[in-house]
Protein backbone atom coordinates (compact mmCIF):
# COMPACT_ATOMS: atom_id res chain seq x y z
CA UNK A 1 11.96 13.84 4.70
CA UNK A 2 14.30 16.52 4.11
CA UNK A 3 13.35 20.02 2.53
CA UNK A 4 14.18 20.19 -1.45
CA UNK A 5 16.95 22.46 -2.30
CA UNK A 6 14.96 24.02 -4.71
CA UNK A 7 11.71 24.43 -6.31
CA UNK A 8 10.02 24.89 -9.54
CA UNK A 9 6.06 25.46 -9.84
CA UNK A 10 4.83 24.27 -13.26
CA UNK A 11 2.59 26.12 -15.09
CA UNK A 12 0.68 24.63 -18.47
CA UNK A 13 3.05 25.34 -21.48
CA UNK A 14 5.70 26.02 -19.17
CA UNK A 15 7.88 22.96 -19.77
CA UNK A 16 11.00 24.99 -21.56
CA UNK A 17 11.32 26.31 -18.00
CA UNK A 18 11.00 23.29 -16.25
CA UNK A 19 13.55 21.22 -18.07
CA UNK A 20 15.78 24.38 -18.09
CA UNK A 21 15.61 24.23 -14.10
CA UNK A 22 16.40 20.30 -14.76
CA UNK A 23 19.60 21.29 -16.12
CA UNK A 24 20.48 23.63 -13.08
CA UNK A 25 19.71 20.59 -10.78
CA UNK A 26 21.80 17.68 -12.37
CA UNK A 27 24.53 19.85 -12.22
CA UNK A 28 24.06 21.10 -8.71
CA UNK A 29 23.14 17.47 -7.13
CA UNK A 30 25.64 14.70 -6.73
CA UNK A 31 25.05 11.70 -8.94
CA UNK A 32 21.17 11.41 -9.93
CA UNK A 33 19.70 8.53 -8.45
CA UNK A 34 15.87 8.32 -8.81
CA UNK A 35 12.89 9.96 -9.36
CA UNK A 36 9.74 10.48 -7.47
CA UNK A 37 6.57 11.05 -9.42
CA UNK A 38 3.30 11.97 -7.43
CA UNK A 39 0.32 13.13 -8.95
CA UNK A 40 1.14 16.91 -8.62
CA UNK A 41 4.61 16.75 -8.12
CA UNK A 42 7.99 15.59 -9.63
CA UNK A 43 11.10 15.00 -7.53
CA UNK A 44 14.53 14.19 -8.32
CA UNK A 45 16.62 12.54 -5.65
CA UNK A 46 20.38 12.50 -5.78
CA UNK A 47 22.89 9.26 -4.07
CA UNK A 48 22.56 11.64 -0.52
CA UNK A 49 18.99 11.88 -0.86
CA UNK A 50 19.31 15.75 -1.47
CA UNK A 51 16.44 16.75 -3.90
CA UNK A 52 15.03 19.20 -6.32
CA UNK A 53 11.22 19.28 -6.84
CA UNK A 54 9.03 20.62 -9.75
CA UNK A 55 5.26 21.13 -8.34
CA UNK A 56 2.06 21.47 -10.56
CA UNK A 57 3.25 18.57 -12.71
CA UNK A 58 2.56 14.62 -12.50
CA UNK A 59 2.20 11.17 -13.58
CA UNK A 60 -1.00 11.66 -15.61
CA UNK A 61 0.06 15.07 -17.00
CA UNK A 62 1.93 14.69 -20.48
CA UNK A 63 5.01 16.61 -19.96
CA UNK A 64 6.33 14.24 -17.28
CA UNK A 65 7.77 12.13 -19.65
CA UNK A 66 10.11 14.67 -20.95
CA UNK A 67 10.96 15.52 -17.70
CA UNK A 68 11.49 11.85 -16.92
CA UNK A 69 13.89 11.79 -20.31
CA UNK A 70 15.95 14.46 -19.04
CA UNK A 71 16.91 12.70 -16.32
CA UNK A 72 17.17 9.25 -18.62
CA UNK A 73 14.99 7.64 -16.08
CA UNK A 74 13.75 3.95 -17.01
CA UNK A 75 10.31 4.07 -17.48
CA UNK A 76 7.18 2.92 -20.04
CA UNK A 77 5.79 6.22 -21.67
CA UNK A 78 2.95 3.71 -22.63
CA UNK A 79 1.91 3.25 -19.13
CA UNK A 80 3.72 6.47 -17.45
CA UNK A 81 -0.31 7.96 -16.93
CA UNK A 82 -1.97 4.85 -15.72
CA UNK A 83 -3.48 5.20 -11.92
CA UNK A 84 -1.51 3.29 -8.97
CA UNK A 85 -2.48 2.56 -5.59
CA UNK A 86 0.75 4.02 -4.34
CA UNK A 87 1.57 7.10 -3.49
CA UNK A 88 3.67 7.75 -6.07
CA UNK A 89 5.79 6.07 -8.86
CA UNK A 90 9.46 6.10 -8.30
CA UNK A 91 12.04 5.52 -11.32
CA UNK A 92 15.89 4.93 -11.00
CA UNK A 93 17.66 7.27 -13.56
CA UNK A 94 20.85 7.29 -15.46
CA UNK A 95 20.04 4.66 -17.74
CA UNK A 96 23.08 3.64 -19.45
CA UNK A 97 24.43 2.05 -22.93
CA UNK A 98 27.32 -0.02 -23.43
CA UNK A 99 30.08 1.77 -24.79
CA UNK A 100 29.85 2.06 -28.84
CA UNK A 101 26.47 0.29 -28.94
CA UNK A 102 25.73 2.74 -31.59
CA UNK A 103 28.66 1.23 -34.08
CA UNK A 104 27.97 -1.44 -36.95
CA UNK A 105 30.17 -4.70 -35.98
């Protein structure tokens, strides 16, 4: 695997900063495409499989699922903390709504 293009270290209470360096990355990567969620790390992966990475955070920690919101991955905030025998949890992002599914019909 490639090297990120940038990095954020995560510090407790620090997750203004983190979501601000979010921002900075969905606008500097091409199309979002998933997310990679370790156990002390959080990596977002764009369509050419350029990434940005936010260490010191992970599944079990609380503040991934805002991170994971920013990014509107698909994922189960119930379950986001449970254990896995995999290295990691991976979630596709962009999740989309059909146009005006906010509108009385």
């Amino acid at each position: 695997m490639s090297e990120p293009r940038a990095v954020h270290d995560f510090h407790p209470g620090g997750l203004p900063a983190a979501l601000e360096f979010l921002k900075r990355a969905r606008w500097e990567l091409r199309e979002p495409w998933f997310v990679r969620v370790w156990p002390d790390r959080y990596q977002l992966f764009d369509v050419n499989k350029d990434y940005f990475e936010v260490r010191g955070v992970g599944y079990p920690d609380a503040d991934v699922a805002a991170l994971l919101r920013m990014v509107n991955a698909a994922f189960d905030p119930e379950t986001i903390g449970d254990p896995t025998d995999a290295e990691y949890k991976e979630f596709f992002t962009g999740r989309r709504f059909p146009w005006a599914h906010d509108r009385a019909m």
